[in-house]
Protein backbone atom coordinates (compact mmCIF):
# COMPACT_ATOMS: atom_id res chain seq x y z
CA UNK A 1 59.21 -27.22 22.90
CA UNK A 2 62.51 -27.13 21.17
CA UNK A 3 65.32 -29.06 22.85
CA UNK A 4 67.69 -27.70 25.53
CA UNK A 5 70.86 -26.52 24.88
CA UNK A 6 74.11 -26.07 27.62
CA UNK A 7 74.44 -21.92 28.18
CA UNK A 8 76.80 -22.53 30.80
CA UNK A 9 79.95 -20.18 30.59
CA UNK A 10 83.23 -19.63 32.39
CA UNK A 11 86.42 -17.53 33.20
CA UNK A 12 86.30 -13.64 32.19
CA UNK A 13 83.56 -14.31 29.53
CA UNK A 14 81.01 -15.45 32.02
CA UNK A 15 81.90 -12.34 34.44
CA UNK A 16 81.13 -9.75 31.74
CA UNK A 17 77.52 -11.58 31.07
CA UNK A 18 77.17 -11.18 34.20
CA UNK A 19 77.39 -7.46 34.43
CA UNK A 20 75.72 -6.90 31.32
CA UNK A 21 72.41 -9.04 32.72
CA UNK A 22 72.61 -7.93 36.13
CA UNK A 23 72.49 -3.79 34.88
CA UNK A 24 69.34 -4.74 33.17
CA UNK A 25 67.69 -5.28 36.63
CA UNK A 26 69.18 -3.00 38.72
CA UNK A 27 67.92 -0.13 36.74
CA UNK A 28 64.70 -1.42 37.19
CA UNK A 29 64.14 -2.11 40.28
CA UNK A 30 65.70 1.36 41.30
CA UNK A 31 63.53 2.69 38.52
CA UNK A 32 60.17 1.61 40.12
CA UNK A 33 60.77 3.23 43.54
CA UNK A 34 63.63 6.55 42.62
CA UNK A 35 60.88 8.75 41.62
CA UNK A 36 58.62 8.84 44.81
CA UNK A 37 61.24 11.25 45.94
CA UNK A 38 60.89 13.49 43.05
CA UNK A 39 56.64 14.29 43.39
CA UNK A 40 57.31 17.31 44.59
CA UNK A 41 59.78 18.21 42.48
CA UNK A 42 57.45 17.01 39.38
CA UNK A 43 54.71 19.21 40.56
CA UNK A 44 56.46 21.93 40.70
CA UNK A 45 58.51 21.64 37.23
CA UNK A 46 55.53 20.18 35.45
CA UNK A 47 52.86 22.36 36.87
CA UNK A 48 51.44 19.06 37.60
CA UNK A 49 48.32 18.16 40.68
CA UNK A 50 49.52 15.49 43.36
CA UNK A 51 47.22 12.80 40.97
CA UNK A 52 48.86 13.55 38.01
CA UNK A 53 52.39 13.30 39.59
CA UNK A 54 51.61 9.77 41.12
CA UNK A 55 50.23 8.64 37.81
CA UNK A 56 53.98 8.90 37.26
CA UNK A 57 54.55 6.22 39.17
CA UNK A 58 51.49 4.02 38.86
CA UNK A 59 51.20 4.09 35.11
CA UNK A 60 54.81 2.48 35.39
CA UNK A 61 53.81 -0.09 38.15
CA UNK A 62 50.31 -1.05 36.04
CA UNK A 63 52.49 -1.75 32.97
CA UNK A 64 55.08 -3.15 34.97
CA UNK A 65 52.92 -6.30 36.46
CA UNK A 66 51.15 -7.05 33.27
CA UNK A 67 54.26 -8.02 31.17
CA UNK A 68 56.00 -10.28 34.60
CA UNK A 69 54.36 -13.08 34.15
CA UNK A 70 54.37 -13.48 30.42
CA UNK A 71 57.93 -12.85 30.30
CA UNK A 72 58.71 -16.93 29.56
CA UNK A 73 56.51 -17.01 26.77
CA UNK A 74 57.89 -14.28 25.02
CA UNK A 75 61.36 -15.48 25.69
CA UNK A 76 60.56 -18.70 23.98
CA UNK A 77 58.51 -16.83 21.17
CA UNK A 78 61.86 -14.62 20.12
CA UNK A 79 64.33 -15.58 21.66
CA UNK A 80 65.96 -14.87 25.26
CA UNK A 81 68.63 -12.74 23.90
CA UNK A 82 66.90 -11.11 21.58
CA UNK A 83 63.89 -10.56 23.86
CA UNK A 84 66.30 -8.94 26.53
CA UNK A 85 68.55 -6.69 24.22
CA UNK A 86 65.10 -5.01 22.87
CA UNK A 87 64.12 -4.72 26.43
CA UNK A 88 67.24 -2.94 27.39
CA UNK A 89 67.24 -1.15 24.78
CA UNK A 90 63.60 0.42 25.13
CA UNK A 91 64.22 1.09 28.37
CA UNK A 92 67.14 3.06 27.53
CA UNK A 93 65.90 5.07 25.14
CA UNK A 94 61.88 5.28 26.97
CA UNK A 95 64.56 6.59 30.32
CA UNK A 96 66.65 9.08 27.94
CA UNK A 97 63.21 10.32 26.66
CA UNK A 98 61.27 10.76 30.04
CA UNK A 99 63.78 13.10 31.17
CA UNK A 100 63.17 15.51 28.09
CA UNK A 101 59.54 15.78 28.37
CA UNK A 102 57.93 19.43 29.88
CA UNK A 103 54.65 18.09 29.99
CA UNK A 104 53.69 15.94 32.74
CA UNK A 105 50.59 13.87 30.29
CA UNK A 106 53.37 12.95 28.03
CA UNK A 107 55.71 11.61 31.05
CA UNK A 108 53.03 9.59 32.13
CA UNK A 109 52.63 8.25 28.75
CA UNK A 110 56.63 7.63 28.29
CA UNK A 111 56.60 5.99 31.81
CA UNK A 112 53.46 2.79 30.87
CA UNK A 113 55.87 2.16 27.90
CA UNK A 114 58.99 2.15 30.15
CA UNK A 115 57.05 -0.56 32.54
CA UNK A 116 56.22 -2.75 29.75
CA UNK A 117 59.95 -2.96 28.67
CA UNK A 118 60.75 -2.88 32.29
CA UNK A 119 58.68 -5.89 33.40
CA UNK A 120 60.57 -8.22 31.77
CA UNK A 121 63.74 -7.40 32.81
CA UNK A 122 64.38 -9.05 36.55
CA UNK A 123 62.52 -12.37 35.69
CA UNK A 124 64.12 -12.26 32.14
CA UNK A 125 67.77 -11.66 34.19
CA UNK A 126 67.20 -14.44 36.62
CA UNK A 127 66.63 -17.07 33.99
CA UNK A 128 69.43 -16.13 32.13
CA UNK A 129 71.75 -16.62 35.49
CA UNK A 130 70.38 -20.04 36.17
CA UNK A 131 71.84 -21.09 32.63
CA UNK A 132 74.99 -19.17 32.53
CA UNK A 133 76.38 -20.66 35.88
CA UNK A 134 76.07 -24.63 36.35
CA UNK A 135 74.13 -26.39 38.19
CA UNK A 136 75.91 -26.81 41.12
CA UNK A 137 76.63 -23.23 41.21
CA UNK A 138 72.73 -21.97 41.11
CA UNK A 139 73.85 -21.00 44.75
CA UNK A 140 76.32 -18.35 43.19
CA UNK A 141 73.51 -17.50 40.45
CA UNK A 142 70.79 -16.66 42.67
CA UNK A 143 72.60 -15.07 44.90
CA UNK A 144 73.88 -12.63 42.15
CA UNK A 145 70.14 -12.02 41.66
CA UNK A 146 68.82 -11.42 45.12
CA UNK A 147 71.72 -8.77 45.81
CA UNK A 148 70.30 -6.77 42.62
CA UNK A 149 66.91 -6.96 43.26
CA UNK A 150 67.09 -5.72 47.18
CA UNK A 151 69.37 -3.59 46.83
CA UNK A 152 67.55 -1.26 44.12
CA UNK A 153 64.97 -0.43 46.43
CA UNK A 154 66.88 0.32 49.22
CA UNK A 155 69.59 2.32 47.47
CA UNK A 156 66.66 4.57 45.32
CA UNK A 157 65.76 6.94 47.62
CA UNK A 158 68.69 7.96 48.53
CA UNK A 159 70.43 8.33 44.70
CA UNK A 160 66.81 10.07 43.79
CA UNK A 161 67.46 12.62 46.75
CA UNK A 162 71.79 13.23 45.76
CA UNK A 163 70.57 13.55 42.06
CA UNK A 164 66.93 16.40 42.58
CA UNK A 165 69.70 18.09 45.15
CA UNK A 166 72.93 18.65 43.25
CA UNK A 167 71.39 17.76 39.77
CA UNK A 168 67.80 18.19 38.16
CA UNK A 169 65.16 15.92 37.99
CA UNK A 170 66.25 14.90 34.45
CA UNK A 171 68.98 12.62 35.86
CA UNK A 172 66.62 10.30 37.83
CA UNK A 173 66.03 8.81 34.04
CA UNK A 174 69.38 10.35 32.42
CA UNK A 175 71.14 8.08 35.20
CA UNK A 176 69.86 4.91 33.03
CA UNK A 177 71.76 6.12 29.84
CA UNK A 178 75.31 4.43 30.16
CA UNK A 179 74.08 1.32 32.62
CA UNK A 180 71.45 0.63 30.11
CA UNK A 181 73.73 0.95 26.81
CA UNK A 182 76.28 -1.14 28.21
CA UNK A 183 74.08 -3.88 29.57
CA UNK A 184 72.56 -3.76 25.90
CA UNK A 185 75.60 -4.41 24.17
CA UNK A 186 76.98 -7.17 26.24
CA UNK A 187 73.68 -8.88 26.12
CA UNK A 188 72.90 -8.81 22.26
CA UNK A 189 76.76 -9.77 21.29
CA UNK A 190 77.44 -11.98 23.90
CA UNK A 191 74.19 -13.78 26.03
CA UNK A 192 73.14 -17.54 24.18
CA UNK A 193 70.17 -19.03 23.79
CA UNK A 194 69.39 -22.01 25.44
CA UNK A 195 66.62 -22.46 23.01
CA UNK A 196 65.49 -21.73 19.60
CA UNK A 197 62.89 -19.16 19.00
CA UNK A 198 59.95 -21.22 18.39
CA UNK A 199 56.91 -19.70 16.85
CA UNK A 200 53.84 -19.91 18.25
CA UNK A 201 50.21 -18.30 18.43
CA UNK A 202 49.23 -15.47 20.58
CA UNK A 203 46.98 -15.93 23.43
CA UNK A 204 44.52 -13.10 22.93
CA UNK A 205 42.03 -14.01 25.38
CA UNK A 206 44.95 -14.63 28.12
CA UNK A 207 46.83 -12.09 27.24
CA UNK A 208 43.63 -9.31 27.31
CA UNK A 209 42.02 -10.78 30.86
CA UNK A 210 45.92 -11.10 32.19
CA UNK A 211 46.07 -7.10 31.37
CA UNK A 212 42.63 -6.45 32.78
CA UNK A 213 43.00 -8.68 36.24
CA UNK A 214 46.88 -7.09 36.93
CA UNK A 215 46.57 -3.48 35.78
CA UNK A 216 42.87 -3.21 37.88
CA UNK A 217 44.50 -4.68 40.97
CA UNK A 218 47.39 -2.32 40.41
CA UNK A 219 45.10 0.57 40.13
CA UNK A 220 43.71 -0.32 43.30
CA UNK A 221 46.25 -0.28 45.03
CA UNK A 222 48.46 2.60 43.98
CA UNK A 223 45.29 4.71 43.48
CA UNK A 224 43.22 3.14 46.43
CA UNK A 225 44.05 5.44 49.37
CA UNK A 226 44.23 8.72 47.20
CA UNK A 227 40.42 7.87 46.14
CA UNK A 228 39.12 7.00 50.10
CA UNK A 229 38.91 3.41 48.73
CA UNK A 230 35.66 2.13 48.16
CA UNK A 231 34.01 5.81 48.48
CA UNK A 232 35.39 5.77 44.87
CA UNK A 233 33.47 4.32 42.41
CA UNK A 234 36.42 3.66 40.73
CA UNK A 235 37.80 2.02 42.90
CA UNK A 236 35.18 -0.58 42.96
CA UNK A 237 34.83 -1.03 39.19
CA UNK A 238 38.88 -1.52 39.54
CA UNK A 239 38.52 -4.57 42.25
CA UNK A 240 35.36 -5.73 40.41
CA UNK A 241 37.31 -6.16 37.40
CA UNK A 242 40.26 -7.27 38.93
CA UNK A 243 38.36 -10.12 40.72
CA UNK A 244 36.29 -11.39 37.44
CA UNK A 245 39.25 -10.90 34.78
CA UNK A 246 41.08 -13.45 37.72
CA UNK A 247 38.74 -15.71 37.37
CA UNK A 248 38.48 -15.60 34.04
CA UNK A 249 41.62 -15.75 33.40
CA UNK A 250 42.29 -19.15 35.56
CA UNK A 251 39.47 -21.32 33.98
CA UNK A 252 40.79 -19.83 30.61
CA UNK A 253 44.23 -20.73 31.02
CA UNK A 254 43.51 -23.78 32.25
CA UNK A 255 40.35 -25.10 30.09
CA UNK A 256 39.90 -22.67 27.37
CA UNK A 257 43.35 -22.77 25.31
CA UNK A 258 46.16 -25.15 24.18
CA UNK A 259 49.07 -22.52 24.13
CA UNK A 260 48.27 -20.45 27.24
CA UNK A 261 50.59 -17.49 27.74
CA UNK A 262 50.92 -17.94 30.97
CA UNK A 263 51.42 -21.79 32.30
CA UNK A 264 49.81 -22.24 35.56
CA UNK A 265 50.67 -25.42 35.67
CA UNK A 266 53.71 -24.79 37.37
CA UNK A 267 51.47 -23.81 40.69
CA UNK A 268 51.50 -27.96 41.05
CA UNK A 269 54.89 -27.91 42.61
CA UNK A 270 54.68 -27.01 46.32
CA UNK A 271 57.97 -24.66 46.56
CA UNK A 272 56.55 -23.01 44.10
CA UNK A 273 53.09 -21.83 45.44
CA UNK A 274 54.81 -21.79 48.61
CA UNK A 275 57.62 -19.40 47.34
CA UNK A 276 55.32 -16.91 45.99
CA UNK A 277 52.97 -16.35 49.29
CA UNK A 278 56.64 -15.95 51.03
CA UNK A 279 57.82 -13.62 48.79
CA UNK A 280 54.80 -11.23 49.13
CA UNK A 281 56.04 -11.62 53.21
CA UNK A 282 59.43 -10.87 51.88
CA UNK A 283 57.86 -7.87 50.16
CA UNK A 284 56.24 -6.59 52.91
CA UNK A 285 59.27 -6.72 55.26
CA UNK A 286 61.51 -5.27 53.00
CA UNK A 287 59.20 -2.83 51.78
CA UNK A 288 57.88 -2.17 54.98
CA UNK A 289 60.79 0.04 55.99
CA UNK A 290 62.10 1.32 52.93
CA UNK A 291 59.06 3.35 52.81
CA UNK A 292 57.74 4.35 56.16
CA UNK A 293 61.73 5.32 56.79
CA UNK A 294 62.09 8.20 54.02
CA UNK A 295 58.80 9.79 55.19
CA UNK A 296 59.44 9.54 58.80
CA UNK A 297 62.42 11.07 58.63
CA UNK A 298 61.80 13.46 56.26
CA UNK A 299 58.46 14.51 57.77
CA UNK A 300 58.64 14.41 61.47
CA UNK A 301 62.56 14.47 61.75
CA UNK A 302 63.54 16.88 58.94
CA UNK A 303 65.76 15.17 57.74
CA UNK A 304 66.69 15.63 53.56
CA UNK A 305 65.96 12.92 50.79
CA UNK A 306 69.33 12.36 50.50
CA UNK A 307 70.15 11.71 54.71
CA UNK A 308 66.99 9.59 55.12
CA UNK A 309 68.58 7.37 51.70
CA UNK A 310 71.97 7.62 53.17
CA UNK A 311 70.33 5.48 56.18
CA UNK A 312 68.94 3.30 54.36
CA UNK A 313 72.16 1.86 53.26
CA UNK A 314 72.75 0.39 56.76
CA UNK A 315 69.83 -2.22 55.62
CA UNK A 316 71.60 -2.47 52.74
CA UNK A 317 75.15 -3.39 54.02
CA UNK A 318 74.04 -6.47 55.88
CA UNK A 319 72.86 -7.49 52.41
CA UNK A 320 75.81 -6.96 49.99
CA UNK A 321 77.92 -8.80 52.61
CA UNK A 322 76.68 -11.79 53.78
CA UNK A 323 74.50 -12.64 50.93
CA UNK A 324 77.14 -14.46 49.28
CA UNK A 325 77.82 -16.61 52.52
CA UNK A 326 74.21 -17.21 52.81
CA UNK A 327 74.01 -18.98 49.27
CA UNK A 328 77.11 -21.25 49.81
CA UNK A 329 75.91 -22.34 52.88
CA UNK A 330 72.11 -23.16 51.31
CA UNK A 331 73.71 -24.23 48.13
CA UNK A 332 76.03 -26.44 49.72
CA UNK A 333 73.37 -27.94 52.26
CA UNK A 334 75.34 -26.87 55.16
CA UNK A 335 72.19 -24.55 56.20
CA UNK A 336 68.67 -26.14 55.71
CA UNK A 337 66.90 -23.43 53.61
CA UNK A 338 64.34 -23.55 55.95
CA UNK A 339 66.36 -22.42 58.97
CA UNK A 340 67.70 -19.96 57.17
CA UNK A 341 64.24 -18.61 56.27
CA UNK A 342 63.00 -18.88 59.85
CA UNK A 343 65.73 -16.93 61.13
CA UNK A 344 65.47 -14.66 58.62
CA UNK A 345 61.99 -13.58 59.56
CA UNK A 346 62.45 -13.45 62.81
CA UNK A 347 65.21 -11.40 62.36
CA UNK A 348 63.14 -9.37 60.01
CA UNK A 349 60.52 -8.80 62.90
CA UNK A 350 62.95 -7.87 65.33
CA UNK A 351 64.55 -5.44 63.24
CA UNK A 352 61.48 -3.45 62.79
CA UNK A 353 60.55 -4.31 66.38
CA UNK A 354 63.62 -2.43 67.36
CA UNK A 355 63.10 0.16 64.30
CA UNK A 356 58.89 1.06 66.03
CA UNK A 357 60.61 1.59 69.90
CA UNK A 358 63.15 3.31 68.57
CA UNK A 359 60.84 6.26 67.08
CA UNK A 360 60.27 9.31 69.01
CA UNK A 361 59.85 13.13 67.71
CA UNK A 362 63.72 13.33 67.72
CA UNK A 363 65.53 10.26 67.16
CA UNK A 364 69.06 10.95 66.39
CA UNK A 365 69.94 9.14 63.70
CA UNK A 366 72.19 6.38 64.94
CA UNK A 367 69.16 5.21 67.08
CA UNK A 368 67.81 3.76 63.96
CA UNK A 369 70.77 1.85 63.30
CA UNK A 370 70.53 -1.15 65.13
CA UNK A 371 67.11 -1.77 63.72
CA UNK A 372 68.26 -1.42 60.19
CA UNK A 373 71.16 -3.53 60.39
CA UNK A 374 69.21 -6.43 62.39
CA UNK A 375 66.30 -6.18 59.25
CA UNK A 376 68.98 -6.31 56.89
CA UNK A 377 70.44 -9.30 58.43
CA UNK A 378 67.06 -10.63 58.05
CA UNK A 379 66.46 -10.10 54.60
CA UNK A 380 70.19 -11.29 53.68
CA UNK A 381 68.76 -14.87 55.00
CA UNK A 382 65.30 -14.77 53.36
CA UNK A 383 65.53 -14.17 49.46
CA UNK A 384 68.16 -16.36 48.93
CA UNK A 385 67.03 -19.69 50.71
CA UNK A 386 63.74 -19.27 48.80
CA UNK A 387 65.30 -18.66 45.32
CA UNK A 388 67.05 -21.48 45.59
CA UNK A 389 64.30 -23.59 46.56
CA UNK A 390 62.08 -22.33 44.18
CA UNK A 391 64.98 -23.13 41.13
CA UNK A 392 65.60 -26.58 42.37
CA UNK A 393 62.58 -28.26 42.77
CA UNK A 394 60.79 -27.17 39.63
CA UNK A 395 62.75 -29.16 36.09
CA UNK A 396 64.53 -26.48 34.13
CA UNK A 397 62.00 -25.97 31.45
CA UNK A 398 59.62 -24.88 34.20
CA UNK A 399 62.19 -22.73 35.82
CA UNK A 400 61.30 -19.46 34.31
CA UNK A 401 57.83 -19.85 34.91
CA UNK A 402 58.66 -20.65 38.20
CA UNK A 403 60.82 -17.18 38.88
CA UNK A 404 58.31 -14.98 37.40
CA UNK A 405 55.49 -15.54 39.43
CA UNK A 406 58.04 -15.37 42.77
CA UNK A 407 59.03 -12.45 41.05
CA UNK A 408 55.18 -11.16 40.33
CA UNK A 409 54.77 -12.00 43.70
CA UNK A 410 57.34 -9.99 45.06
CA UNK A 411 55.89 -7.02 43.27
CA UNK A 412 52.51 -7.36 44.36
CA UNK A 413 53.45 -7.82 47.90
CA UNK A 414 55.86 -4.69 47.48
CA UNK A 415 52.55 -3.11 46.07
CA UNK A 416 50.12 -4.15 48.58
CA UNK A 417 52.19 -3.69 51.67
CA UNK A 418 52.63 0.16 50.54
CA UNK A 419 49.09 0.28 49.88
CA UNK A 420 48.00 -1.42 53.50
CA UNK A 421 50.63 0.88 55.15
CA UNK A 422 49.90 4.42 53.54
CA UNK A 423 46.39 3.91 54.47
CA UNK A 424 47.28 2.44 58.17
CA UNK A 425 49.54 5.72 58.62
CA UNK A 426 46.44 8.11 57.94
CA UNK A 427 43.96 5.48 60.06
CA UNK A 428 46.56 5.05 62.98
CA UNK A 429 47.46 8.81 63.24
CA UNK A 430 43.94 10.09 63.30
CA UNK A 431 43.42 7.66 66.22
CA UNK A 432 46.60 8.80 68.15
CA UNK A 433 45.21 12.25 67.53
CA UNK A 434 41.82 11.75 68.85
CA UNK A 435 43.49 10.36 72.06
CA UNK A 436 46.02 12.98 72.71
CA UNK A 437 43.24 15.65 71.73
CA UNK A 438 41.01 14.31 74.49
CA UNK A 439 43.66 14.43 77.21
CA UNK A 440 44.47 18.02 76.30
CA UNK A 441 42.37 20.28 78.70
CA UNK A 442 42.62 22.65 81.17
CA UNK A 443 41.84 20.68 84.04
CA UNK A 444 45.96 19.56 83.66
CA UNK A 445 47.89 21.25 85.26
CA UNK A 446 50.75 20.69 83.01
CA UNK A 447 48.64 22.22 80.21
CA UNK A 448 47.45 25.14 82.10
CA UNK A 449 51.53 25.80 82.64
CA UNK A 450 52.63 24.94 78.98
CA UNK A 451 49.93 27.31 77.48
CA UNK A 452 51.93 30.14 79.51
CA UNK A 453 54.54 29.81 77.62
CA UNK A 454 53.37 28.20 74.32
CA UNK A 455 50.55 29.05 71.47
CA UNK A 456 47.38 26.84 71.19
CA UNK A 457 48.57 26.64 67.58
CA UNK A 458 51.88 25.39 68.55
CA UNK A 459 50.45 23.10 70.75
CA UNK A 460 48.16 21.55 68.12
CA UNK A 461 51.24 21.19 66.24
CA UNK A 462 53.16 19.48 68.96
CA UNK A 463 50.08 17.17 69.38
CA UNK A 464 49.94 16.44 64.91
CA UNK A 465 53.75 15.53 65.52
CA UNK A 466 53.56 12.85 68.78
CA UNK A 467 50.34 11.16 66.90
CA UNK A 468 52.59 10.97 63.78
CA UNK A 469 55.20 8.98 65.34
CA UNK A 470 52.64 6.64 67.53
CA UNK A 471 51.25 5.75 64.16
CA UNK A 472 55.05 5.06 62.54
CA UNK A 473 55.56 3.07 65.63
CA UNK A 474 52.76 1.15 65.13
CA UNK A 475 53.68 0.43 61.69
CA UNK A 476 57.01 -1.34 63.05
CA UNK A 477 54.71 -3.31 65.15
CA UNK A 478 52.78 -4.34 62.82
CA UNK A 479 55.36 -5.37 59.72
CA UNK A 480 57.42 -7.42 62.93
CA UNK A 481 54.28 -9.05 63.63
CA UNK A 482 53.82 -10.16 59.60
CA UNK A 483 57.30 -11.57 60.14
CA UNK A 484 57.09 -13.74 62.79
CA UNK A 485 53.94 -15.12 61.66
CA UNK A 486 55.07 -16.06 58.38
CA UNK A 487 57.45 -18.43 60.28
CA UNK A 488 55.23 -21.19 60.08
CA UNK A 489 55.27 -20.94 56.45
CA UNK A 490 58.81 -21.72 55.78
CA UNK A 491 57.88 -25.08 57.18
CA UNK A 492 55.85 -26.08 54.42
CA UNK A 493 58.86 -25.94 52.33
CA UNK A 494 60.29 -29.26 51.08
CA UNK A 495 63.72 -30.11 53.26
CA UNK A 496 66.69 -30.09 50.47
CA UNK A 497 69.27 -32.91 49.99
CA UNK A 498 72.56 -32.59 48.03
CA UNK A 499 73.69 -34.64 45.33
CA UNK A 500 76.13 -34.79 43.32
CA UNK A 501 75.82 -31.62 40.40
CA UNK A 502 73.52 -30.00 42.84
CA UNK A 503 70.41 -29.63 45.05
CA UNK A 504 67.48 -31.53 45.12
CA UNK A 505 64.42 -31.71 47.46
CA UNK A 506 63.28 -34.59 48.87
């Protein structure tokens, strides 16, 4: 391992790093969610099937996973900066590219290549913030950070709906263009090193059983619901190979090789293998209601892509402002991270609490409010505490390690939650139907009186739409239940202690 060297900048210089690695992320993580609002769209443009639309989307998310947790090694193998300017770069040009393409097999194509220069972008961009502030501002640092990554996802939906409405689909990847070329060139001219590239052999075996174990559990859970799960037989061969190329993969990494690619070694520290299953929980809450909030309101309230975005921002706001406070106070030791964490999950829970008894067949759209801001108060107190954590109680050359598989974890949890709720909706409104189906009949005399007045059809309809929102109501119940009983979690967290030049955990 070559030795260390001080990144650390100041004044204007350090500012304009900043926006040049912070871009780099943002793009991403808006890129990995801004298309779900443009399937239809695709379909219709592309002459594409509902499969082959969502491929657009999973064949980025497959590639995406398998290059997150490698991203340390090749950062050491060629260099941090010149690692992230070709990342930029690619996915720059990859974005300019997708939105030229008439033919949906070669967007697909153009978007597993945009993934694999996407996935190393957030990890890559956190590491690179560590260095550039000092160490008794990683507060500041990982703030910076956790304001990028949550506010991608929450701001996508509603930029992909203004852009398909007063635009084209073209400029959900056009949009990338001048972000992406800016970010490159303030990266490659300006970003240090804080090591040498050092050259080193490739971990075939890894690197192959790495691809296998993430881009089969992807696959089954992007693809899982669409196939009826395990009445798929590909399905099964994907969590068959998923589970074996795990395996594999551990006692290789571990046992079988010198230079692994990926060093899961780092696992020994507890904030770290604590961060990562609280990070899936962060996930799930966050994800959670960015997605069941765009199709409620879309399907059962009418509302367009853009309105149902446009309330997404008031989880957002809660966010961009007290973010900032939230890191001083951790950084500083003011806050124990792990009350801050608590709180934020219980906040979390009764945000969507709120969010589920708030959902009726016409909820105006301020009712949703409350819940939104309360969840977004929630997360403000959750990503933060943890990052911190996570980048002071592993040593710095085990830092980057350390944020990619919080990062991988945050992913996967992002990936698993949508999975687990898509295929709760369908479960829970089938149910809900079933029950308000039975209760229907003419022995009522309520129903003897509506069917005056009303079509069976519209009645059927009436009944589809109140089993709908039971089912999204549910949903709330469930994520607020995940919250609170990750609670106990936080606990296992080391308590911090500040010294002088920063935190440490005791």
């Amino acid at each position: 391992m070559n030795a260390r060297r001080d990144v650390s900048e100041f004044g204007l210089r350090r500012w304009i790093i900043v926006l040049g690695v912070v871009l780099a992320p943002l793009l991403e993580t808006i890129d990995s969610s801004i298309v779900n609002v443009a399937l239809p769209t695709l379909q219709g443009n592309l002459g594409a099937t509902l499969d082959q639309a969502a491929w657009v989307i999973t064949g980025y998310l497959v590639a995406n996973v398998i290059v997150i947790p490698i991203t340390p090694w090749l950062q050491d193998r060629f260099g941090r900066r010149q690692y992230f300017t070709v990342t930029v770069i690619g996915f720059t040009i990859v974005s300019a590219l997708c939105g030229c393409v008439d033919s949906i097999t070669l967007l697909i194509v153009l978007r597993v290549v945009q993934g694999l220069f996407g996935g190393g972008l957030i990890a890559t961009s956190q590491a690179a913030l560590r260095d550039i502030f000092p160490p008794q501002e990683v507060g500041t640092s990982q703030a910076i950070f956790a304001v990028v990554i949550l506010i991608g996802p929450i701001l996508a939906p509603m930029l992909g709906g203004y852009l398909i409405d007063v635009a084209s689909w073209q400029w959900i990847f056009f949009i990338n263009i001048v972000p992406g070329t800016i970010s490159a060139i303030i990266i490659g001219t300006m970003l240090r090193n804080p090591t040498d590239p050092e050259s080193q052999p490739v971990d075939v075996a890894g690197l192959g059983l790495l691809a296998v174990a993430l881009g089969s559990l992807q696959f089954f859970l992007e693809e899982g619901e669409r196939r009826d799960w395990f009445d798929s037989p590909s399905i099964d061969v994907a969590l068959a190979a998923s589970i074996a190329a795990a395996i594999g993969f551990v006692v290789w990494e571990l046992r079988g090789t010198r230079k692994p690619i990926v060093d899961l070694h780092v696992l020994r520290y507890r904030g770290v293998y604590v961060a990562v299953l609280l990070a899936m929980g962060i996930a799930t809450t966050l994800f959670g209601t960015t997605l069941i909030m765009p199709i409620f309101t879309q399907n059962v309230l009418g509302f367009t892509a853009y309105d149902s975005g446009l309330l997404l921002l008031y989880r957002a706001l809660p966010v961009m402002l007290l973010t900032p406070a939230v890191a001083g106070l951790v950084a500083s030791g003011r806050v124990d991270s792990r009350i801050a964490m608590a709180t934020g999950y219980l906040l979390s829970g009764i945000g969507s609490l709120v969010l589920a008894l708030a959902f009726t067949s016409n909820t105006p759209f301020g009712a949703m409010v409350p819940g939104l801001l309360i969840g977004g108060l929630g997360t403000a107190m959750l990503l933060i505490p943890l990052l911190i954590t996570v980048q002071t109680s592993t040593p710095v050359e085990d830092a980057a390690q350390a944020g990619s598989f919080v990062t991988l974890a945050f992913q996967l949890g992002g990936s698993i939650a949508s999975a687990a709720i898509v295929t709760a909706l369908d479960r829970r409104t089938d149910f809900h139907s079933d029950v308000l189906a039975g209760s229907i009949t003419l022995a009522h005399p309520a129903i003897r009186s509506a069917l005056t007045i009303t079509q069976p059809a519209q009645l059927a309809q009436i009944v589809s739409q109140q089993a709908t929102t039971l089912a999204f109501a549910d949903i709330g119940y469930g994520v607020a239940a995940i919250a609170v009983l990750l609670i106990p979690f936080v606990l296992l967290l080391r308590r911090q202690t500040v010294v002088e030049g920063g935190l440490i955990l005791e």
